[in-house]
C-alpha atoms as a PDB file:
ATOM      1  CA  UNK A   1      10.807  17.052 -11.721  1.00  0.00           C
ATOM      2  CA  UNK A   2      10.806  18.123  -7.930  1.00  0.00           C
ATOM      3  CA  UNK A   3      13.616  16.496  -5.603  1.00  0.00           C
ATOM      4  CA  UNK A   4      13.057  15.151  -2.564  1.00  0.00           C
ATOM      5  CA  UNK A   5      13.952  16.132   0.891  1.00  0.00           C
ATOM      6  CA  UNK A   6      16.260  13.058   1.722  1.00  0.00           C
ATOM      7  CA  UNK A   7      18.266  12.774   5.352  1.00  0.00           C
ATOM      8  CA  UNK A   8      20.825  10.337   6.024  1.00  0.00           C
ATOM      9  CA  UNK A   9      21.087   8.854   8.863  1.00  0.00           C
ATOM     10  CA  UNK A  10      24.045   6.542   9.603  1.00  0.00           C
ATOM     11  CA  UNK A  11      24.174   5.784   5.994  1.00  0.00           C
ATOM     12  CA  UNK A  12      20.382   4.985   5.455  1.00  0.00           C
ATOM     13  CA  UNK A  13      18.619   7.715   3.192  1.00  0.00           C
ATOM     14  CA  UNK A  14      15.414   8.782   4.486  1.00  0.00           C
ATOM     15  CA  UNK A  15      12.486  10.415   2.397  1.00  0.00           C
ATOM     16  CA  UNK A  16      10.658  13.012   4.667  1.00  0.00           C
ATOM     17  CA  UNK A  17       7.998  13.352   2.423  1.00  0.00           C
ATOM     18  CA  UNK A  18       7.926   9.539   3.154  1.00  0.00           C
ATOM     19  CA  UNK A  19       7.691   9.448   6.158  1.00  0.00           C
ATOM     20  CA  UNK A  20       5.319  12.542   6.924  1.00  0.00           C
ATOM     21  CA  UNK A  21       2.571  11.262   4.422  1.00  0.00           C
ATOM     22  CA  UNK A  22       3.009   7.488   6.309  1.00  0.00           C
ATOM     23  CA  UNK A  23       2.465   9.407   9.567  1.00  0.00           C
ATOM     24  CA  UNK A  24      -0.703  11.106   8.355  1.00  0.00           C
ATOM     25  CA  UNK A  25      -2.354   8.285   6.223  1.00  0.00           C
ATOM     26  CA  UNK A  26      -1.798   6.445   9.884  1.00  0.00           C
ATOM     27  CA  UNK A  27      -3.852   8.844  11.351  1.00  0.00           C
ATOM     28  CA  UNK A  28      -6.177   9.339   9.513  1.00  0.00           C
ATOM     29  CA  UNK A  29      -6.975   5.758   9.165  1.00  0.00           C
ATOM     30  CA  UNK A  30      -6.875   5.551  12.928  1.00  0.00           C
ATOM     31  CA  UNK A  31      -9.335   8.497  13.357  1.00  0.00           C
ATOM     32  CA  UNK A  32     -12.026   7.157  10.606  1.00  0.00           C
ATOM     33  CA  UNK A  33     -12.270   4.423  12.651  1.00  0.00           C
ATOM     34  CA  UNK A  34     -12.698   5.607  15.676  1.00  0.00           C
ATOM     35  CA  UNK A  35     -14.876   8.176  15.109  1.00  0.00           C
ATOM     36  CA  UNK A  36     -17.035   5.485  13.168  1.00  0.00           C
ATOM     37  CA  UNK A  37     -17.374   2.964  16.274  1.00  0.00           C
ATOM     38  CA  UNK A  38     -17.767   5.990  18.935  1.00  0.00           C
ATOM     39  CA  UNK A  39     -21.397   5.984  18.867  1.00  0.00           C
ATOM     40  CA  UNK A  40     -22.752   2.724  17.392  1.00  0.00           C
ATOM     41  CA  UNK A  41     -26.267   2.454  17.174  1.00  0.00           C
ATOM     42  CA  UNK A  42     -28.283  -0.299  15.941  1.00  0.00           C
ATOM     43  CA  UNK A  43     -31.067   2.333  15.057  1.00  0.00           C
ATOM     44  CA  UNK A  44     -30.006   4.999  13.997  1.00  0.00           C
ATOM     45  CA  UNK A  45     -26.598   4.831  12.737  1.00  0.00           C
ATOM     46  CA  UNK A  46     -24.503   7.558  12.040  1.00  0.00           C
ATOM     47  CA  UNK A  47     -23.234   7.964   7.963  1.00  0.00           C
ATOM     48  CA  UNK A  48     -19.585   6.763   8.901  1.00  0.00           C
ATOM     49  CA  UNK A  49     -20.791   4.274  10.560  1.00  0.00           C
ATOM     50  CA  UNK A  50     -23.049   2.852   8.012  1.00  0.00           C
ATOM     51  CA  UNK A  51     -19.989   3.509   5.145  1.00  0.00           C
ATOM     52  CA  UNK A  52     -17.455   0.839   7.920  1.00  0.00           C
ATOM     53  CA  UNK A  53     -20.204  -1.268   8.241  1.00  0.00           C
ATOM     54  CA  UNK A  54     -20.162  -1.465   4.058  1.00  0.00           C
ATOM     55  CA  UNK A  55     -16.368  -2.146   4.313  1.00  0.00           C
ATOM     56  CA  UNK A  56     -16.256  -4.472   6.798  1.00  0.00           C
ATOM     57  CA  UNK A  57     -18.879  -6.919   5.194  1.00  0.00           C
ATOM     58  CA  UNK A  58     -16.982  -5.894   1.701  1.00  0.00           C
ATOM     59  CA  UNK A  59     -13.736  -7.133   3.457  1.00  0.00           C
ATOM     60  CA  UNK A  60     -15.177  -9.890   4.978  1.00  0.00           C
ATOM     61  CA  UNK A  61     -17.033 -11.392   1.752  1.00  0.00           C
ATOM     62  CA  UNK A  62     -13.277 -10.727  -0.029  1.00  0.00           C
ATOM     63  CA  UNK A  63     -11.341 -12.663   3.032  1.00  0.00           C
ATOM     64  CA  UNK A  64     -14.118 -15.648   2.863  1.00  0.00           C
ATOM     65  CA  UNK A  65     -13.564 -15.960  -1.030  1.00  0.00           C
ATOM     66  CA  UNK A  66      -9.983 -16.935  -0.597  1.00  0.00           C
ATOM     67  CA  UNK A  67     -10.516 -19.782   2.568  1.00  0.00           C
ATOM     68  CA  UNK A  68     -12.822 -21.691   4.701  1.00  0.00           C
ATOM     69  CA  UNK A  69     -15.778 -19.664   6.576  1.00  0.00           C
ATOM     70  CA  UNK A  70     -14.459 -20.283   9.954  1.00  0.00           C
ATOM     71  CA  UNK A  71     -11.025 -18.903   9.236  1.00  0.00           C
ATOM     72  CA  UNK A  72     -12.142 -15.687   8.603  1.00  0.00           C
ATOM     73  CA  UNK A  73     -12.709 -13.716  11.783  1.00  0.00           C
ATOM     74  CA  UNK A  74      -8.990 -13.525  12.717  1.00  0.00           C
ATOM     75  CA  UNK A  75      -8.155 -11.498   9.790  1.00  0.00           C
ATOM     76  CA  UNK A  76     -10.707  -9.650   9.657  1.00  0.00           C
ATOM     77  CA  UNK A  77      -8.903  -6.976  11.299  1.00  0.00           C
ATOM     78  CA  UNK A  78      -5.608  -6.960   9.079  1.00  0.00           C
ATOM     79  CA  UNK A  79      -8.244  -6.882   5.774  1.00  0.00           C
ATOM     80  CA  UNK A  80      -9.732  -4.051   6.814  1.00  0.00           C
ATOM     81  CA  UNK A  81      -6.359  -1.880   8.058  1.00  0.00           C
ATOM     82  CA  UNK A  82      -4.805  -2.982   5.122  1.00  0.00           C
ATOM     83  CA  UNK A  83      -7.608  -2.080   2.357  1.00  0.00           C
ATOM     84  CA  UNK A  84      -8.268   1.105   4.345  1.00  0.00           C
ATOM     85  CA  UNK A  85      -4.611   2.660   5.046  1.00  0.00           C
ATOM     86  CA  UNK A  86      -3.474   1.779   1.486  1.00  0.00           C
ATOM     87  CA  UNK A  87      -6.375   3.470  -0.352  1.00  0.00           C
ATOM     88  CA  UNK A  88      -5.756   6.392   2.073  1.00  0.00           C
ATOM     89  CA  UNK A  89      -1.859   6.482   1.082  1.00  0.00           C
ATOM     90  CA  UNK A  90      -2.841   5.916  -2.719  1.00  0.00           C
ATOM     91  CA  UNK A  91      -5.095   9.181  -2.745  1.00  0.00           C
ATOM     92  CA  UNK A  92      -2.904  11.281  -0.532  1.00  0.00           C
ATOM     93  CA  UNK A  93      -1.132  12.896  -3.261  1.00  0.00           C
ATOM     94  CA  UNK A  94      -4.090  13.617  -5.222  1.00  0.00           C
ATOM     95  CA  UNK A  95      -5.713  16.722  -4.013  1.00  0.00           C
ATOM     96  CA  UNK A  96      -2.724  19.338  -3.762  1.00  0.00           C
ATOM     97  CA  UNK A  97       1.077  19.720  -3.336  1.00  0.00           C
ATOM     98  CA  UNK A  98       3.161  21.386  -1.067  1.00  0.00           C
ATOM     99  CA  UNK A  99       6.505  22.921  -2.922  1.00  0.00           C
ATOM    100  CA  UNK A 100       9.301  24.967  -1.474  1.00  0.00           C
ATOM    101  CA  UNK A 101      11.712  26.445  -4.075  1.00  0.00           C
ATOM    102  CA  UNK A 102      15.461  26.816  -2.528  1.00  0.00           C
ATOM    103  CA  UNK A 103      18.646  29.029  -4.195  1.00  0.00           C
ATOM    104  CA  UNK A 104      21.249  27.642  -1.399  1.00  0.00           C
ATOM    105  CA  UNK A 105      22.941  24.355  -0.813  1.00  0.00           C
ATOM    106  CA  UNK A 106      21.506  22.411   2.576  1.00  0.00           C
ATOM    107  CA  UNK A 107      23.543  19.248   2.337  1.00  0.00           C
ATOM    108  CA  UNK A 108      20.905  18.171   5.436  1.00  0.00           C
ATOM    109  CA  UNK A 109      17.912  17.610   2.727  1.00  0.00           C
ATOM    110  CA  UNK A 110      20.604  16.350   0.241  1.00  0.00           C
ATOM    111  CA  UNK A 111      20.262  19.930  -1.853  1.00  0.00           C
ATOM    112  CA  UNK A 112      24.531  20.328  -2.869  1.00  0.00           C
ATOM    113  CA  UNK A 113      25.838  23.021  -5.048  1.00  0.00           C
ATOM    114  CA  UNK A 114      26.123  19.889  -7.901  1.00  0.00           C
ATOM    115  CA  UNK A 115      22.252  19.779  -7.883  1.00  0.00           C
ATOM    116  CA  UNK A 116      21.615  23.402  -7.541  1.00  0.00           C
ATOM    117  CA  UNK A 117      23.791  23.295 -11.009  1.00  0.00           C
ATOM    118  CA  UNK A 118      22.020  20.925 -12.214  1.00  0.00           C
ATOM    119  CA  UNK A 119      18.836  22.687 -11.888  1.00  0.00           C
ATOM    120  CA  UNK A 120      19.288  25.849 -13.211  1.00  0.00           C
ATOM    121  CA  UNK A 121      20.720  27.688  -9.991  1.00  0.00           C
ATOM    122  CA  UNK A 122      17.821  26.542  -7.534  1.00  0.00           C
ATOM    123  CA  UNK A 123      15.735  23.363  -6.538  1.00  0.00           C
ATOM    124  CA  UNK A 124      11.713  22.553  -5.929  1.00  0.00           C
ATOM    125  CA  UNK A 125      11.439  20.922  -3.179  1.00  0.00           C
ATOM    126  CA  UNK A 126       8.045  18.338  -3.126  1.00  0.00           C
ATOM    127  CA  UNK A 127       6.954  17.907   0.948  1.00  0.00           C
ATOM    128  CA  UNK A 128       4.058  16.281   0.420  1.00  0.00           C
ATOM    129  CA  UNK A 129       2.968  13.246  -2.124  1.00  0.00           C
ATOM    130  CA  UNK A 130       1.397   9.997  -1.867  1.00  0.00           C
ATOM    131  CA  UNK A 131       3.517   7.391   0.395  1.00  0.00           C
ATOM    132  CA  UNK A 132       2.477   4.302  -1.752  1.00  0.00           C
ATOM    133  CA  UNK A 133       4.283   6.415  -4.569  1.00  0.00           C
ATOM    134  CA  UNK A 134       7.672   5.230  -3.101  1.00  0.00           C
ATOM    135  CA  UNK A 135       9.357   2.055  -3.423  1.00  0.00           C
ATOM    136  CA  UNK A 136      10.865   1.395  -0.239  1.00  0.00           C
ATOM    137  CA  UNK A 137       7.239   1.815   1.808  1.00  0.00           C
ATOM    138  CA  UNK A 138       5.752  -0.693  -0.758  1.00  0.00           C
ATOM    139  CA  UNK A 139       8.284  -3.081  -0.333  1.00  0.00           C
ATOM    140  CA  UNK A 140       8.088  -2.679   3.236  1.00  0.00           C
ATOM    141  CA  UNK A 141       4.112  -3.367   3.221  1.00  0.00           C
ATOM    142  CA  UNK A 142       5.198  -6.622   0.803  1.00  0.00           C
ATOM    143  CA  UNK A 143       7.984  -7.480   3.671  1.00  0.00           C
ATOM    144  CA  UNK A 144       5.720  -7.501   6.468  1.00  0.00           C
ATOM    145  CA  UNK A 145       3.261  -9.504   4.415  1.00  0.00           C
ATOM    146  CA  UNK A 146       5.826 -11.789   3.384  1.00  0.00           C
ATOM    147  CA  UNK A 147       6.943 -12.442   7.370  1.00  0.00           C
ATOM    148  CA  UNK A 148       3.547 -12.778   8.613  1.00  0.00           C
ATOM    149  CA  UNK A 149       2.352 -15.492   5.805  1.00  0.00           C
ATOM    150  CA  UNK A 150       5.473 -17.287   6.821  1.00  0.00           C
ATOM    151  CA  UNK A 151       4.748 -17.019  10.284  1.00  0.00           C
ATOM    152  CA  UNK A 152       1.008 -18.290  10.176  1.00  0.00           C
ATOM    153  CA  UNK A 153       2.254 -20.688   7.891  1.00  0.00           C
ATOM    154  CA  UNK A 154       4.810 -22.572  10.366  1.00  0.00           C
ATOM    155  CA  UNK A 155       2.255 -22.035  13.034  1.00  0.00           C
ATOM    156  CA  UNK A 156      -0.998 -22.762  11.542  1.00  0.00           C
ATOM    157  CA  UNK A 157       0.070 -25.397   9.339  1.00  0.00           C
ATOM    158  CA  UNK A 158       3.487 -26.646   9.966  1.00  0.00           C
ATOM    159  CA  UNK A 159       3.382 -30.130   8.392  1.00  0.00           C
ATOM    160  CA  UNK A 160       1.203 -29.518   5.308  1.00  0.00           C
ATOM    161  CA  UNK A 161       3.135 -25.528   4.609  1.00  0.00           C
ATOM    162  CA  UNK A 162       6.630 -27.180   4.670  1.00  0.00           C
ATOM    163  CA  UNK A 163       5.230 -30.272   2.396  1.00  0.00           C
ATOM    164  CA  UNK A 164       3.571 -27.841  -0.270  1.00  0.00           C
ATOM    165  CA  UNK A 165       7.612 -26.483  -0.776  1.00  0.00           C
ATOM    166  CA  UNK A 166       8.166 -30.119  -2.091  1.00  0.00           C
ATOM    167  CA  UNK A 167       4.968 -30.955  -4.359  1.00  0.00           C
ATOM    168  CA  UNK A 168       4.081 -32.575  -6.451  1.00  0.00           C
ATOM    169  CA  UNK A 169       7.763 -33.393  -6.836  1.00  0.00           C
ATOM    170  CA  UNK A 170      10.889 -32.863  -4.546  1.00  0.00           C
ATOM    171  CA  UNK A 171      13.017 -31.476  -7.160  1.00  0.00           C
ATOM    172  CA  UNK A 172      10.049 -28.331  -7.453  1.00  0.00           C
ATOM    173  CA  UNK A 173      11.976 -27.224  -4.403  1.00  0.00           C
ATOM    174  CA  UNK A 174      13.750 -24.236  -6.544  1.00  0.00           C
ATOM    175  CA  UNK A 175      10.921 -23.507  -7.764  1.00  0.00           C
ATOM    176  CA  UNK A 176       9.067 -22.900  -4.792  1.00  0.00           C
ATOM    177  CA  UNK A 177      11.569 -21.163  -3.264  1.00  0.00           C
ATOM    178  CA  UNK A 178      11.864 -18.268  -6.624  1.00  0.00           C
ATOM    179  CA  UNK A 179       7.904 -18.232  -5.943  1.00  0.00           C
ATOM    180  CA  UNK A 180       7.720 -17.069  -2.502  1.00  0.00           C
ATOM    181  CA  UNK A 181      10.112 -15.116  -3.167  1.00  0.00           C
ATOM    182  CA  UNK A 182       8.320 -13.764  -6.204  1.00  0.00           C
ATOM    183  CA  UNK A 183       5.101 -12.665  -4.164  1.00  0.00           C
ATOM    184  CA  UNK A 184       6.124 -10.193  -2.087  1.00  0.00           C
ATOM    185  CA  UNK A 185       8.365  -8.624  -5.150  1.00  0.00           C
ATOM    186  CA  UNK A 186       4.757  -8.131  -7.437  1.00  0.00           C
ATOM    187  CA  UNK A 187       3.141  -6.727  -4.299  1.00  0.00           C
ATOM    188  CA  UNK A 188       5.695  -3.829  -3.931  1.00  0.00           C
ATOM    189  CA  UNK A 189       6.233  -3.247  -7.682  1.00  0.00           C
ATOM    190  CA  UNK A 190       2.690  -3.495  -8.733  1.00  0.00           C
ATOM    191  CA  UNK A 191       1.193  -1.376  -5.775  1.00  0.00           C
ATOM    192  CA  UNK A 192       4.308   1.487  -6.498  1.00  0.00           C
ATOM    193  CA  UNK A 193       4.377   1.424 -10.300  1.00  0.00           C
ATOM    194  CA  UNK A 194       0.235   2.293 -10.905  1.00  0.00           C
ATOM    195  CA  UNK A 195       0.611   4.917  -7.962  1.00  0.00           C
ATOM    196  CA  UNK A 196       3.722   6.700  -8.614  1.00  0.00           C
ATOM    197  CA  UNK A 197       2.827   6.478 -12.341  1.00  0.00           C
ATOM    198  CA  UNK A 198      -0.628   8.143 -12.123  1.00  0.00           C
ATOM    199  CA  UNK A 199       1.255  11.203  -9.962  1.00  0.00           C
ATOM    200  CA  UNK A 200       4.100  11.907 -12.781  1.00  0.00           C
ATOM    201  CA  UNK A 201       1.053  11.991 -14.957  1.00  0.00           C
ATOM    202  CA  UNK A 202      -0.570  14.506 -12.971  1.00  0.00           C
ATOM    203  CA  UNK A 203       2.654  16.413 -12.639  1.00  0.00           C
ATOM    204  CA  UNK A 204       3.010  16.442 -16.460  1.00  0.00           C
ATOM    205  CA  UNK A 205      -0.342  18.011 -17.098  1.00  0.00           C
ATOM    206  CA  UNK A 206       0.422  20.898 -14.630  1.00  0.00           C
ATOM    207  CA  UNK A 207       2.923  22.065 -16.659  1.00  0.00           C
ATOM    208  CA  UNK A 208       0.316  22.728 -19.272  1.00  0.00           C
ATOM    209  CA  UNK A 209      -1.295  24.801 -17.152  1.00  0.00           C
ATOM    210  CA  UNK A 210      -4.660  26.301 -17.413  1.00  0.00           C
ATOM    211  CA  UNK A 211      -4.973  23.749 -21.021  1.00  0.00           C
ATOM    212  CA  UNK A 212      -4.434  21.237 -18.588  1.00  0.00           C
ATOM    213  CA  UNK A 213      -7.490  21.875 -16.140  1.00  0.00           C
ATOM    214  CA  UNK A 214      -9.976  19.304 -17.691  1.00  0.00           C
ATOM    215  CA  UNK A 215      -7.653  16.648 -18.117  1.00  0.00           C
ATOM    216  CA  UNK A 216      -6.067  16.809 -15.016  1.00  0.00           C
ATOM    217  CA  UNK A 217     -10.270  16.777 -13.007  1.00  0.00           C
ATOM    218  CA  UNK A 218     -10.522  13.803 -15.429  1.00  0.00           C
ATOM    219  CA  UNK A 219      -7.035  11.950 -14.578  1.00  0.00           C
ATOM    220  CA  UNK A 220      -7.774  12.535 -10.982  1.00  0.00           C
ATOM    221  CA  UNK A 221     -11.240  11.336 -10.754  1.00  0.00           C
ATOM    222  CA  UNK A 222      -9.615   7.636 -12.475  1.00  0.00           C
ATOM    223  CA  UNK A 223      -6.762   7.957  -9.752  1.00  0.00           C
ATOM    224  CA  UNK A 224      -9.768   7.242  -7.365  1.00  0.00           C
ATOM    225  CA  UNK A 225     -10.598   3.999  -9.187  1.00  0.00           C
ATOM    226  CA  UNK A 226      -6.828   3.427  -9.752  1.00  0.00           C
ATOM    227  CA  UNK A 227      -6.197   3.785  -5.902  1.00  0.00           C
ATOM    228  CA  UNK A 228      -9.259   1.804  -4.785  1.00  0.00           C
ATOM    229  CA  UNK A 229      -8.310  -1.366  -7.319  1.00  0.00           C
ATOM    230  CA  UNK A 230      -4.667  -1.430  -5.813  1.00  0.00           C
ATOM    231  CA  UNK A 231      -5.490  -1.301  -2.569  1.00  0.00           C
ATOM    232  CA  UNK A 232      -8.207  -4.072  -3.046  1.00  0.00           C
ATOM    233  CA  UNK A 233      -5.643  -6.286  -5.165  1.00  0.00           C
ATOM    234  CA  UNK A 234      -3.009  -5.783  -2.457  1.00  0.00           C
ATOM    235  CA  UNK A 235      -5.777  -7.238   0.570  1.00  0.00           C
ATOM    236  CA  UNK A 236      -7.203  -9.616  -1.759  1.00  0.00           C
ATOM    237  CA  UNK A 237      -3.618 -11.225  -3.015  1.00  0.00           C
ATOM    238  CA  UNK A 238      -2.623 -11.316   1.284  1.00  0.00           C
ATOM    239  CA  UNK A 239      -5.417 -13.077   2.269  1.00  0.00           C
ATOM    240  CA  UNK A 240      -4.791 -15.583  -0.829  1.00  0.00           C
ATOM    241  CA  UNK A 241      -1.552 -15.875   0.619  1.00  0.00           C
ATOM    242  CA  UNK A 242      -2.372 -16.285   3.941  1.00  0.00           C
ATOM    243  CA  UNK A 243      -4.616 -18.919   2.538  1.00  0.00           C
ATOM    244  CA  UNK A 244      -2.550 -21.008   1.009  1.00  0.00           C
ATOM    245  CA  UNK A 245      -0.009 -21.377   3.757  1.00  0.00           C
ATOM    246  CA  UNK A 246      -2.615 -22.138   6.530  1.00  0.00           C
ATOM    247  CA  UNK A 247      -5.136 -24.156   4.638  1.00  0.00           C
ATOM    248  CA  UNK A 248      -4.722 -27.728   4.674  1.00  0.00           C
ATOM    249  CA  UNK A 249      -5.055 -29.452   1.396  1.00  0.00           C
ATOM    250  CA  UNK A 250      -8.908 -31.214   2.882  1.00  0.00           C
ATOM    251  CA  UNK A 251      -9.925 -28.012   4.033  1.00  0.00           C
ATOM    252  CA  UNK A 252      -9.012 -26.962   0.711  1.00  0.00           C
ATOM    253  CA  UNK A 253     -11.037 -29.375  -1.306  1.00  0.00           C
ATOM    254  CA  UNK A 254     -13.593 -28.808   1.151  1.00  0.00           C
ATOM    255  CA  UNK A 255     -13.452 -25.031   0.309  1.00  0.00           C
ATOM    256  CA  UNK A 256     -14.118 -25.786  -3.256  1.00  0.00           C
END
């Protein structure tokens, strides 16, 4: 298996690979939309255009199946970064690989004579992989989920959020509590374990080589489905969130 270039800074490791596919899934889902709504025109639209258009009324329809029709609008915007950057990140280790092979300790990316050892005398070095592949920027996606449906939840819907900890009995309290806690826990691990598994996959059929060819046009071709279903369960299971903690129990039923 490659290592990873890992810094540490004032005893936090950091992942560059991390943190320079983050920075160019960010971009890149910053530039597709802004090169989409550049030139909008009701006539002749252009084909990016047309393809945001199809993912904003996909977004929208999956926002207004989780809560009232009027609540919508306002998350419109989160639905659509979140579906968009995550599918990005998911597919950003897919089409190649960057790999630097080292024969010399750098303690800097964490490379020490005891791995150099370890590894036969030298080290790959992987710069480049999908960001949704690591943990820690799945659980931080799950975090800032987890903060903002808290948030909107004492803001939106103060009485009835703080009630629903308590129903239908006061002693569910405990209960409630493991279950919040719960959510943001299956966003992270669910999100990281399909991605990072589908790239050690991938990494296992390069080592057969040219054998490996078909299989790996195959296993790459379902990593597109794999990475479109994630990022769609990860939107889908926010705005149900989201939902739930500013929805009162009429609107609801009325909902329904």
């Amino acid at each position: 298996m490659h290592l990873f270039p890992v810094i540490t800074i004032g005893g936090v490791e950091i992942d560059l690979s991390s943190i320079i596919a983050i920075t160019v899934s960010a971009i890149i889902t910053l530039v597709l939309a802004m090169v989409a709504v550049r030139r909008l025109s009701v006539d002749n639209p252009s084909k990016i255009q047309n393809f945001l258009e199809w993912v904003a009324e996909f977004v929208h329809n999956t926002i207004a199946s989780t809560m009232p029709m009027n609540r919508v609008k306002p998350f419109m915007s989160l639905g659509m970064t979140l579906i968009m950057f995550i599918f990005i990140s998911n597919l950003l280790g897919l089409p190649f690989g960057i790999v630097t092979e080292t024969h010399h300790v750098n303690e800097t990316f964490g490379i020490t004579q005891e791995v150099l050892d370890e590894h036969g005398g030298h080290a790959e070095i992987a710069w480049w992989k999908s960001p949704t592949a690591d943990l820690s920027v799945t659980a931080g996606l799950a975090l800032i989920v987890f903060v903002l449906v808290n948030l909107l939840g004492l803001k939106m819907n103060t009485k009835g959020y703080l009630k629903s900890y308590f129903q239908p009995f006061w002693f569910f309290f405990p209960l409630k509590l493991i279950e919040e806690i719960a959510k943001p826990l299956t966003l992270a691990l669910r999100l990281y374990a399909n991605i990072f598994a589908g790239e050690v996959l991938i990494a296992t059929i390069l080592m057969l080589g040219v054998v490996g060819t078909p299989f790996l046009i195959a296993w790459q071709g379902f990593s597109l489905f794999v990475g479109a279903i994630q990022a769609f369960l990860f939107t889908i299971l926010t705005m149900v969130y989201i939902s739930h903690a500013i929805v009162s129990h009429d609107e609801e039923h009325e909902h329904h």
